[in-house]
C-alpha atoms as a PDB file:
ATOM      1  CA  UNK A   1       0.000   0.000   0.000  1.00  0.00           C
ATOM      2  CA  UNK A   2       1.597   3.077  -1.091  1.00  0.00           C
ATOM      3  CA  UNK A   3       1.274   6.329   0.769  1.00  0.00           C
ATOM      4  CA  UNK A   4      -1.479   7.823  -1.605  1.00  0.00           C
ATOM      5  CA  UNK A   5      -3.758   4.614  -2.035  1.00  0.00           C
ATOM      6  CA  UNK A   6      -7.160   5.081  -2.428  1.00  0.00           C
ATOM      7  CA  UNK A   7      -6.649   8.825  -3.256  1.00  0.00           C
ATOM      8  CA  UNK A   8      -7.401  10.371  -6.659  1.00  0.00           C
ATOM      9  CA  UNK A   9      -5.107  13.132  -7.941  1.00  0.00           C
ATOM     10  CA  UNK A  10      -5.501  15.596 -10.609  1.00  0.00           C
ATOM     11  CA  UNK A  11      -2.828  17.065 -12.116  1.00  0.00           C
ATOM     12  CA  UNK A  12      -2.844  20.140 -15.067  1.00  0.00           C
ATOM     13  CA  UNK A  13       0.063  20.617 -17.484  1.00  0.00           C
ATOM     14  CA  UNK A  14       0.712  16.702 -16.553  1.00  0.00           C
ATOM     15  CA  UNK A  15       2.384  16.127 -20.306  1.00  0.00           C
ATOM     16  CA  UNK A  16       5.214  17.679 -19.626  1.00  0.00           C
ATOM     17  CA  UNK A  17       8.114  19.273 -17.013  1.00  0.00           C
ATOM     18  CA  UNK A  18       7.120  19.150 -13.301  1.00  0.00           C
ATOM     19  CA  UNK A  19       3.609  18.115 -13.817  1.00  0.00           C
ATOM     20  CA  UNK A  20       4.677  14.976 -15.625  1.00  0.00           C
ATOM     21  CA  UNK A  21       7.382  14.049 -12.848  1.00  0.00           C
ATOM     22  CA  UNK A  22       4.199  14.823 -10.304  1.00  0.00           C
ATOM     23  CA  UNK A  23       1.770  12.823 -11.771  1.00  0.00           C
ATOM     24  CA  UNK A  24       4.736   9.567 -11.917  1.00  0.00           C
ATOM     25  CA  UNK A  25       5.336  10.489  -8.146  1.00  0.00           C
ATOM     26  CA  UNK A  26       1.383  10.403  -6.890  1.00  0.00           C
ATOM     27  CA  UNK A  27       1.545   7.458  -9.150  1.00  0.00           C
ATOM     28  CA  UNK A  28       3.725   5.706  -7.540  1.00  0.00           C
ATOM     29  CA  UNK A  29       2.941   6.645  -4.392  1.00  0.00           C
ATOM     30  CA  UNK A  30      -0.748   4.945  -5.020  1.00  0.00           C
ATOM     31  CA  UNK A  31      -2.860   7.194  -6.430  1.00  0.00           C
ATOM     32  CA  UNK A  32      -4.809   7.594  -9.114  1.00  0.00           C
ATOM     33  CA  UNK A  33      -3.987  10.215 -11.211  1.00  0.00           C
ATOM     34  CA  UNK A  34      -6.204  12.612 -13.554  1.00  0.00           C
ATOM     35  CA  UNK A  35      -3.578  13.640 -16.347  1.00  0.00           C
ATOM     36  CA  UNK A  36      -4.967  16.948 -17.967  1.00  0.00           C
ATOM     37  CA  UNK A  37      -3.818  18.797 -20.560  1.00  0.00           C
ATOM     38  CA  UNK A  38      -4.858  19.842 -24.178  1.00  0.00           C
ATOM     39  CA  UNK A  39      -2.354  17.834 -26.279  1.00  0.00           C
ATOM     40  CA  UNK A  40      -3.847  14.129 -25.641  1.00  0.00           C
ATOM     41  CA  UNK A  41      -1.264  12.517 -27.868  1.00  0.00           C
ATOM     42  CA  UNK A  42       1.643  13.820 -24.975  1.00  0.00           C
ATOM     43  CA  UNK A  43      -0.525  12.953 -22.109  1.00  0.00           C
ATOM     44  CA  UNK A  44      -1.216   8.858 -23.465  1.00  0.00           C
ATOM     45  CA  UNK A  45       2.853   9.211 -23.699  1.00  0.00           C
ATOM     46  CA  UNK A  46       2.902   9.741 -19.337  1.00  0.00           C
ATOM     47  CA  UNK A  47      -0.466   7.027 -18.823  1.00  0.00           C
ATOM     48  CA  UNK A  48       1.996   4.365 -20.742  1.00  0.00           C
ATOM     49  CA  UNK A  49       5.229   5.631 -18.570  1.00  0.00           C
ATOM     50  CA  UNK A  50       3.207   5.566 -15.114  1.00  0.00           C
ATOM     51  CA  UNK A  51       1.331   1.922 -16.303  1.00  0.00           C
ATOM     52  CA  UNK A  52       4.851   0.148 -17.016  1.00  0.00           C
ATOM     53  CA  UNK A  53       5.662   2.066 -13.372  1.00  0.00           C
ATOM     54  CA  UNK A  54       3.235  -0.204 -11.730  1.00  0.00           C
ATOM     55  CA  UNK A  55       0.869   3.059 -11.384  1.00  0.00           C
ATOM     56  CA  UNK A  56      -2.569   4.454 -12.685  1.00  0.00           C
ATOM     57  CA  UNK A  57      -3.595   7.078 -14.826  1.00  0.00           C
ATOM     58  CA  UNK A  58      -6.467   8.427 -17.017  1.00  0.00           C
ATOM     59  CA  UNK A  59      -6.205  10.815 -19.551  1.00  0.00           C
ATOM     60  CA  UNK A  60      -8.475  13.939 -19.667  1.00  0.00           C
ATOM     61  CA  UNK A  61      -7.726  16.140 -22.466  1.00  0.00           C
ATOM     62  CA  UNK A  62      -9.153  19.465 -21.662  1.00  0.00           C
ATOM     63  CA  UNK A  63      -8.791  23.303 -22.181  1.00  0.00           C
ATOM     64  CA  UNK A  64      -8.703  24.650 -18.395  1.00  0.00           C
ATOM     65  CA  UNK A  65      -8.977  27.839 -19.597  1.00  0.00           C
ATOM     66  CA  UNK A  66     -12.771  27.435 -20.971  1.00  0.00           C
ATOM     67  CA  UNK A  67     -14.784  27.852 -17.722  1.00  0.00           C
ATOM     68  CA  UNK A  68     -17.715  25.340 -19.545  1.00  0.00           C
ATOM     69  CA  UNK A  69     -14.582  23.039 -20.314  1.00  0.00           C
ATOM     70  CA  UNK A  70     -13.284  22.676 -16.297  1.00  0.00           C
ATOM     71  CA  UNK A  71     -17.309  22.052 -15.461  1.00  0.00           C
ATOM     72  CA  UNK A  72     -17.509  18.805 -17.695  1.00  0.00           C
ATOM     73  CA  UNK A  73     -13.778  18.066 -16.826  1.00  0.00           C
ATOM     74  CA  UNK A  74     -14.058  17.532 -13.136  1.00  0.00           C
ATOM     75  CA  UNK A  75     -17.708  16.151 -13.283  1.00  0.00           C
ATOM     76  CA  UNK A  76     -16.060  13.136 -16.031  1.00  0.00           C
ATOM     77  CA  UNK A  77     -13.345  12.686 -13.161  1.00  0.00           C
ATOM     78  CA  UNK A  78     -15.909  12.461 -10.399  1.00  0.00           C
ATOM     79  CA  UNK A  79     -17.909  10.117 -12.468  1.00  0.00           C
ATOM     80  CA  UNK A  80     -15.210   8.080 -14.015  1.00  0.00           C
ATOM     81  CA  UNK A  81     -12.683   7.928 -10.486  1.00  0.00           C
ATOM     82  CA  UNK A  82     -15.001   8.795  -7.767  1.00  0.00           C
ATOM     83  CA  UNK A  83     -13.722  12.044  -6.710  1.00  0.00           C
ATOM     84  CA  UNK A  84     -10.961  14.550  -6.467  1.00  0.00           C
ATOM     85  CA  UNK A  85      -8.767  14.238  -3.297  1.00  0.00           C
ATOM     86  CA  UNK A  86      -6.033  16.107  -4.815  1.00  0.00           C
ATOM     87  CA  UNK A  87      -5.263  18.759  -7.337  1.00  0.00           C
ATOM     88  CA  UNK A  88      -2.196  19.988  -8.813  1.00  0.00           C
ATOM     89  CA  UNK A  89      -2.416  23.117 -10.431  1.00  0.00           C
ATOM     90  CA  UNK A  90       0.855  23.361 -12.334  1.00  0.00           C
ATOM     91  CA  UNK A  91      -0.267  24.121 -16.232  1.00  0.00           C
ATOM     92  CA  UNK A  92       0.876  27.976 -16.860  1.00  0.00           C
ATOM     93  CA  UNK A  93       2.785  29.697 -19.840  1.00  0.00           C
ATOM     94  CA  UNK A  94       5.301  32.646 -19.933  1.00  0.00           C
ATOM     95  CA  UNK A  95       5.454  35.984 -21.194  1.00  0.00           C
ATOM     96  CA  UNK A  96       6.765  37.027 -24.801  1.00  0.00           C
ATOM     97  CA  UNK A  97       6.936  39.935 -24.449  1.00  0.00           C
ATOM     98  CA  UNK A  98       8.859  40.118 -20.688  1.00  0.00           C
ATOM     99  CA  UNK A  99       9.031  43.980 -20.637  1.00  0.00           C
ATOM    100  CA  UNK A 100       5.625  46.381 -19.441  1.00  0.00           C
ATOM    101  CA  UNK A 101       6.618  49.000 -21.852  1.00  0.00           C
ATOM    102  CA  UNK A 102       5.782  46.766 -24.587  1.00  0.00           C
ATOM    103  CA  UNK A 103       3.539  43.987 -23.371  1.00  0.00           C
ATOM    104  CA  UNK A 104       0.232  44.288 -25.358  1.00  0.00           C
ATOM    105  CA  UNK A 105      -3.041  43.595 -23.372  1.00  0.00           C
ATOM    106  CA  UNK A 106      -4.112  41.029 -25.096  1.00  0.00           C
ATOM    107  CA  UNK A 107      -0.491  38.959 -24.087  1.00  0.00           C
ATOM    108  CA  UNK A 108      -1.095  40.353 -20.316  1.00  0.00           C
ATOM    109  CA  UNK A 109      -5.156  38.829 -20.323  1.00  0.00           C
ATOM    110  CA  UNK A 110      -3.639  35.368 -22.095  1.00  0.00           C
ATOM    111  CA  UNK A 111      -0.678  35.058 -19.560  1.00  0.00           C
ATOM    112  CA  UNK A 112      -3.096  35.983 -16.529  1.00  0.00           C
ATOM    113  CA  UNK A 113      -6.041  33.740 -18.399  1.00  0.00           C
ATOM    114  CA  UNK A 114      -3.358  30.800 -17.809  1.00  0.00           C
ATOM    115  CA  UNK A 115      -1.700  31.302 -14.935  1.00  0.00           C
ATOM    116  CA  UNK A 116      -4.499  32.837 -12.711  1.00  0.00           C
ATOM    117  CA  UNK A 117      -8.058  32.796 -13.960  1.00  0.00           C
ATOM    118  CA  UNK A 118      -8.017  29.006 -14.385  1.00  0.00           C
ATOM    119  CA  UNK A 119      -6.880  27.938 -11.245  1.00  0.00           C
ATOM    120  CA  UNK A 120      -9.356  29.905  -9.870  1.00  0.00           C
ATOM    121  CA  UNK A 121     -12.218  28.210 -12.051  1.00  0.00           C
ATOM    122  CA  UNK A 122     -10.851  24.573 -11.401  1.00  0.00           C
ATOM    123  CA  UNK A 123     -10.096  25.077  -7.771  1.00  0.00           C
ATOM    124  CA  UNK A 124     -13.620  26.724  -7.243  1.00  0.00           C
ATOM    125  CA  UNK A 125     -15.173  23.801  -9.037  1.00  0.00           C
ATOM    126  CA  UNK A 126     -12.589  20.765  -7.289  1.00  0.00           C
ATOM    127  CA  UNK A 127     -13.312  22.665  -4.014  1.00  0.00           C
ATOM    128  CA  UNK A 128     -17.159  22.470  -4.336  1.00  0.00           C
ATOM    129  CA  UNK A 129     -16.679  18.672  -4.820  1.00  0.00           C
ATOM    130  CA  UNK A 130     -14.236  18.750  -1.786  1.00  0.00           C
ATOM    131  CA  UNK A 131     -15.838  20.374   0.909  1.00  0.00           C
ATOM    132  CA  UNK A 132     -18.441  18.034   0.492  1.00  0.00           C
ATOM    133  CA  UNK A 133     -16.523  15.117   1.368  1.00  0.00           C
ATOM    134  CA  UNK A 134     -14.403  15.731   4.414  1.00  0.00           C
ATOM    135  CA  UNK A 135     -11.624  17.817   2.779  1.00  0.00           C
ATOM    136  CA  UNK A 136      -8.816  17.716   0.501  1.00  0.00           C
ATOM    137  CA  UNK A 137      -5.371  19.094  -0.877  1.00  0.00           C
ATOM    138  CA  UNK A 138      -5.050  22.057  -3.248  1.00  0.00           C
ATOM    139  CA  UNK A 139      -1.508  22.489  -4.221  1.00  0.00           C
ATOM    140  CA  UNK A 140      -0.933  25.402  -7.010  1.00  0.00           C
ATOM    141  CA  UNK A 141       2.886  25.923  -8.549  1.00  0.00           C
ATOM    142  CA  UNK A 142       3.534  29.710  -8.539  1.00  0.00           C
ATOM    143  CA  UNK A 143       7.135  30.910  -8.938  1.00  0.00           C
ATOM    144  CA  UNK A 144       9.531  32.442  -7.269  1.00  0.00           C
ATOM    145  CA  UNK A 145       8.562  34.822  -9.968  1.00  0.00           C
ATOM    146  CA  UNK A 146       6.275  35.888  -7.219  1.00  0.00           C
ATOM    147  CA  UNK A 147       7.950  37.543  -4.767  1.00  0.00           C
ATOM    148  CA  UNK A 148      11.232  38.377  -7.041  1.00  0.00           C
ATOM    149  CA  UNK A 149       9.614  39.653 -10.394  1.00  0.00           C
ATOM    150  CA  UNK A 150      12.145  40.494 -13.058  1.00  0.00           C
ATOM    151  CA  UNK A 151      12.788  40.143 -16.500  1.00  0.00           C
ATOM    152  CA  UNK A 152      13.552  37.045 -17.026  1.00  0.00           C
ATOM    153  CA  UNK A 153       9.154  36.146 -16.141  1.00  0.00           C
ATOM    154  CA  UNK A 154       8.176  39.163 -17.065  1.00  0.00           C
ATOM    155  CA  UNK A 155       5.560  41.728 -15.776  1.00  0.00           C
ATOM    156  CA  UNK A 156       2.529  39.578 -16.473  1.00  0.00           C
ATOM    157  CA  UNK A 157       3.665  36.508 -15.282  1.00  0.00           C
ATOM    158  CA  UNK A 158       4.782  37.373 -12.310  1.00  0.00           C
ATOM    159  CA  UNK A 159       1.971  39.435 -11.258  1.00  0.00           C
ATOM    160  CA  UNK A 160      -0.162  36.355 -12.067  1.00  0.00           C
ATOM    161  CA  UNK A 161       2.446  34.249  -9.753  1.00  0.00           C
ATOM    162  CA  UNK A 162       2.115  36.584  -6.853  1.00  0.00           C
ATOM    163  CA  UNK A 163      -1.784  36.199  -7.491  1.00  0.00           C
ATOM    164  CA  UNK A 164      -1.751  32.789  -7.107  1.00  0.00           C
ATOM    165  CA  UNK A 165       0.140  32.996  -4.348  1.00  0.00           C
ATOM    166  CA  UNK A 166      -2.196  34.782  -2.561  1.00  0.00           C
ATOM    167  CA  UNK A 167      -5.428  33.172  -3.574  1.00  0.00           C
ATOM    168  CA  UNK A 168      -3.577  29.882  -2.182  1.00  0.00           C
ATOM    169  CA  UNK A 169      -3.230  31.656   1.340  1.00  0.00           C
ATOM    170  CA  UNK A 170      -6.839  32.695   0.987  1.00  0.00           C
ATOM    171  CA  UNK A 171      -8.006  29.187   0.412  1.00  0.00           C
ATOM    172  CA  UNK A 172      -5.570  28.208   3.844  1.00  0.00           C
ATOM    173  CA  UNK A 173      -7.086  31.043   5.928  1.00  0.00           C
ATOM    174  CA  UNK A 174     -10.814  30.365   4.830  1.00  0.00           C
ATOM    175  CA  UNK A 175     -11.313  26.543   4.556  1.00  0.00           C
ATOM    176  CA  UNK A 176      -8.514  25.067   6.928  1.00  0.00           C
ATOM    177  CA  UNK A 177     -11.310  23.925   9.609  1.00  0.00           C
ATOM    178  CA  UNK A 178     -12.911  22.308   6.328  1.00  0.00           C
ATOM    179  CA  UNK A 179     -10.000  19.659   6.293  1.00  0.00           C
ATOM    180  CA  UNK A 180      -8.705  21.817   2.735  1.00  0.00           C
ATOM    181  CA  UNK A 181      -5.353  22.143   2.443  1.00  0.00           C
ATOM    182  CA  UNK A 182      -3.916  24.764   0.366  1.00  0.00           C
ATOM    183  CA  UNK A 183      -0.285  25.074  -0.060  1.00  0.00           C
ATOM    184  CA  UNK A 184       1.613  27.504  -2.813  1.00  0.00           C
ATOM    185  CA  UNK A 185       4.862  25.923  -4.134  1.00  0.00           C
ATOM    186  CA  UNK A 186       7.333  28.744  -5.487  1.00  0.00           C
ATOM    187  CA  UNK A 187      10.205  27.356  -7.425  1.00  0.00           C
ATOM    188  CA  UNK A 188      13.038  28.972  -8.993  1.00  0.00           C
ATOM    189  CA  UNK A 189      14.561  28.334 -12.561  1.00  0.00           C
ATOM    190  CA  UNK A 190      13.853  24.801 -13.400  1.00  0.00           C
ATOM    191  CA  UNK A 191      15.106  23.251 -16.762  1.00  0.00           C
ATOM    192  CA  UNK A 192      11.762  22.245 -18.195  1.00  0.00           C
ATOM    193  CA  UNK A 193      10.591  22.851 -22.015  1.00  0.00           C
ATOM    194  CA  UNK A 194       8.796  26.770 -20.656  1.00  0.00           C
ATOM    195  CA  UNK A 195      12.809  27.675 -20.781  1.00  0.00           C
ATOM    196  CA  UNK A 196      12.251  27.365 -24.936  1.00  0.00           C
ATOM    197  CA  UNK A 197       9.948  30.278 -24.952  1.00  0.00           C
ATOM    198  CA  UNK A 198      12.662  32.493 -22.821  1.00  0.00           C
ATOM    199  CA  UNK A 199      14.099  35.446 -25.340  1.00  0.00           C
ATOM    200  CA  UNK A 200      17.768  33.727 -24.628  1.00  0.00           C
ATOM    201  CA  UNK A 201      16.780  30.219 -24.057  1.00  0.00           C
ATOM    202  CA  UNK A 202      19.248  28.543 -21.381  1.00  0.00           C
ATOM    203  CA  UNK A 203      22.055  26.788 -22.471  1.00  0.00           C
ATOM    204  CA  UNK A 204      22.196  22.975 -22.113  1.00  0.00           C
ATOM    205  CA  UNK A 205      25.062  23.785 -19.210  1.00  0.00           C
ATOM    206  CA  UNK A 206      22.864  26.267 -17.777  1.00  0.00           C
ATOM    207  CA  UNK A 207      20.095  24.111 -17.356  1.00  0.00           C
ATOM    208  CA  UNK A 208      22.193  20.665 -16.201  1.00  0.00           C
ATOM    209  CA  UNK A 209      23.113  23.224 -13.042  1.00  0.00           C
ATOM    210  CA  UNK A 210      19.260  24.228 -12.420  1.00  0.00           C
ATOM    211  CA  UNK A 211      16.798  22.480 -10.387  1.00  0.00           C
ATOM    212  CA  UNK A 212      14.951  19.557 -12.260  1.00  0.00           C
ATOM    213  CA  UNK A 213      11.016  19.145 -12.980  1.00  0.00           C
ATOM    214  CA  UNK A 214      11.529  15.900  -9.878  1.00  0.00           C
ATOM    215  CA  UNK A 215      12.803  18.298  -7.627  1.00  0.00           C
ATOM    216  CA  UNK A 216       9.874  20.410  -8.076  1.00  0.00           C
ATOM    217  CA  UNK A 217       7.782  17.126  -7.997  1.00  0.00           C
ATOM    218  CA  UNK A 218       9.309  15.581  -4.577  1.00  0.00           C
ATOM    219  CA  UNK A 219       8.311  18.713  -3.533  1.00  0.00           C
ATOM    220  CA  UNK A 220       4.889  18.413  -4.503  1.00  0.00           C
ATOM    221  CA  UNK A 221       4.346  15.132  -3.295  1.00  0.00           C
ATOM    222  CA  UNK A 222       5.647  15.749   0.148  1.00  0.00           C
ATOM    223  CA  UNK A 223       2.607  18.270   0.756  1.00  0.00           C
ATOM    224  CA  UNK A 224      -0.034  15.685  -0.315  1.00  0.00           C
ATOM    225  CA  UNK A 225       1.786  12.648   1.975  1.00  0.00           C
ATOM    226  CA  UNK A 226       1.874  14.512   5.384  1.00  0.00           C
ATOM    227  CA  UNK A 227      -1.300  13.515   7.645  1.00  0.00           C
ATOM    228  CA  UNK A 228      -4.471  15.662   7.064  1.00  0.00           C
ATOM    229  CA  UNK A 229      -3.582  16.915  10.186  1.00  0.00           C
ATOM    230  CA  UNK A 230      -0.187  18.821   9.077  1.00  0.00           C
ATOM    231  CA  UNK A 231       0.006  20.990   5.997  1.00  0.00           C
ATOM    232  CA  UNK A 232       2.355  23.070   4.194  1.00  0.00           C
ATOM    233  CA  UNK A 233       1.577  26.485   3.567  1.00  0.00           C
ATOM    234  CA  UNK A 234       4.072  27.398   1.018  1.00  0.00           C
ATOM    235  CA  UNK A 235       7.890  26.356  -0.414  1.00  0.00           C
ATOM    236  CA  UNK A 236      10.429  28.092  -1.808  1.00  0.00           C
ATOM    237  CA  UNK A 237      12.453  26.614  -3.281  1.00  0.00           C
ATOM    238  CA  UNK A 238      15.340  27.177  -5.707  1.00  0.00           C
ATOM    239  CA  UNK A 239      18.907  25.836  -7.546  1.00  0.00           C
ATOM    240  CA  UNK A 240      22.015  25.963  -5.001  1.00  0.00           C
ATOM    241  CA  UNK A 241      23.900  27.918  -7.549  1.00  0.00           C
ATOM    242  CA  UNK A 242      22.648  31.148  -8.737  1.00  0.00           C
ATOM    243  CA  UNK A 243      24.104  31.634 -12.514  1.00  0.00           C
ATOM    244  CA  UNK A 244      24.601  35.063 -14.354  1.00  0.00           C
ATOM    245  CA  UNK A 245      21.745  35.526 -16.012  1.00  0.00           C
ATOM    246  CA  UNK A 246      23.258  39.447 -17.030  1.00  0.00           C
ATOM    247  CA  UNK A 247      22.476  38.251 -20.673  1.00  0.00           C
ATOM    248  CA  UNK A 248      19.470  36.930 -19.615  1.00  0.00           C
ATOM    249  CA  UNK A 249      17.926  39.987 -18.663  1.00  0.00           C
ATOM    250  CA  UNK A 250      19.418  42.547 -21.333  1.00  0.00           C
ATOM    251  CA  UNK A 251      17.674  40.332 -24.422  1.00  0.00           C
ATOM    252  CA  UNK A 252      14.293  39.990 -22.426  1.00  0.00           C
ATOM    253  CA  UNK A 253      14.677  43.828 -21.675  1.00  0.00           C
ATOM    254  CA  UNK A 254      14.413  44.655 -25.564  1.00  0.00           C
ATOM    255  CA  UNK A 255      12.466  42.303 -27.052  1.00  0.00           C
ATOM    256  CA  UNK A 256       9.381  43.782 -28.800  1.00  0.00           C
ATOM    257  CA  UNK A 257      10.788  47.046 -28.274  1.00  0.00           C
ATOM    258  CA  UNK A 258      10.236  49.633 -31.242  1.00  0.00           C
ATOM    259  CA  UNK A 259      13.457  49.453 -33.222  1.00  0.00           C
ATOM    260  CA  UNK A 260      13.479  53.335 -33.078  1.00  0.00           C
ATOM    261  CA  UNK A 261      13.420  52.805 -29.048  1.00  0.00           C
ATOM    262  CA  UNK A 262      15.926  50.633 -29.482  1.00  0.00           C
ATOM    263  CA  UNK A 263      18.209  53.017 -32.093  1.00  0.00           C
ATOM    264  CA  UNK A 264      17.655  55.742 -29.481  1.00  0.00           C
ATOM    265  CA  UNK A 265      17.704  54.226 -26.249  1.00  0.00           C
ATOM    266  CA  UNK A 266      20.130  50.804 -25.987  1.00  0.00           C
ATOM    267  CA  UNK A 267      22.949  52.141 -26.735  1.00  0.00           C
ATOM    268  CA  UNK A 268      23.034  54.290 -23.413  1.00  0.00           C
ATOM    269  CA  UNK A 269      21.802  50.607 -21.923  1.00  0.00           C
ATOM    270  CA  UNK A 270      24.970  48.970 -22.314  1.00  0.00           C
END
């Protein structure tokens, strides 16, 4: 009997990065996991890694940020696993355009849309399900993003980080009696495929010395093991070594910049 038997776990963005290591780790830990995502053909890929694990898993490709989407979503888990003791909510996308001055609205709604509004929809509908059978465990990947916002996220996605963050600590303060537990995991830089959409994507060196989507995961799964009793409000948690990321920050600083802002402006950046 594994630590998680008998529980069901749903897990967002469980294709790829940390929520694929998460989902393997409830997995094997006994659960049943709820792999959601919108690419189905990625998300049969982690079912067949967490079967020939020993584990279980049942795909549920969905579009968490349709409100009329998350409704039928958790109602098919309900009615197909018998319930939602868990959620993960770790699906999110990054800025393109890192820097305010140039962010468009439409990239700050989409980046928020992700990162914010449908946690809130899911959690609201999980947590319906939740209260009305003895309690549960809400645990939301922010960033570190957060509470140190620079350009590397960008202005969007960290505000939507530091959102999260604080709708998780809203969820502990209101519905802890209720046997919830809601806990905010903030990691740092962690080498999964988001680091492709960066305006200097990471070196291969650069990302062998950051933290890893199972370090993210262990994490993870240590707030859903501990008693009901005992929860985790939030971890930080980051890579040992803290790179340069000088570079980093001076090609996220000018990308979608006007080239006449950049003509007149960079060169006094340098």
């Amino acid at each position: 009997m594994g630590s998680l038997s008998g529980k069901v776990a749903l897990v967002t963005g469980a294709g790829t990065g940390i929520g694929r290591e998460t989902a393997r780790l409830l997995a094997l830990a006994g659960a049943r996991v709820a792999l959601v995502g919108r690419r189905r053909d990625v998300l049969d890929d982690v079912r067949s890694v967490i079967a020939a694990e020993g584990g279980e898993a049942t795909v549920f490709a969905a579009d968490i940020s349709n409100g009329q989407a998350v409704v039928t979503l958790v109602d098919d888990i309900c009615s197909q696993l018998g319930g939602i003791d868990i959620l993960v909510n770790n699906a999110g996308s990054a800025s393109k355009i890192p820097n305010v001055r140039w962010t468009g609205e439409d990239e700050w709604n989409a980046v928020m849309d992700v990162n914010m509004t449908a946690v809130y929809r899911l959690t609201q509908k999980v947590l319906e399900w939740m209260l009305g059978h003895g309690g549960g465990t809400i645990v939301t990947v922010s960033s570190l993003a957060a509470v140190r916002p620079n350009l590397l996220g960008g202005a969007a996605y960290g505000a939507a980080k530091a959102a999260v963050r604080n709708f998780m600590s809203y969820l502990h303060t209101t519905f802890r009696n209720d046997m919830i537990r809601a806990t905010c995991v903030m990691p740092g830089e962690t080498a999964t495929p988001i680091m492709d959409s960066r305006v200097r994507p990471p070196t291969e060196a650069e990302r062998a010395m950051m933290m890893q989507p199972e370090d993210v995961a262990r994490a993870v799964l240590l707030c859903c093991e501990l008693p009901a009793r005992t929860v985790i409000e939030e971890i930080a948690i980051a890579p040992t070594r803290q790179r340069d990321i000088s570079a980093d920050l001076e090609a996220a600083r000018w990308n979608g910049a006007p080239e006449d802002v950049i003509a007149l402006e960079r060169p006094h950046k340098i």
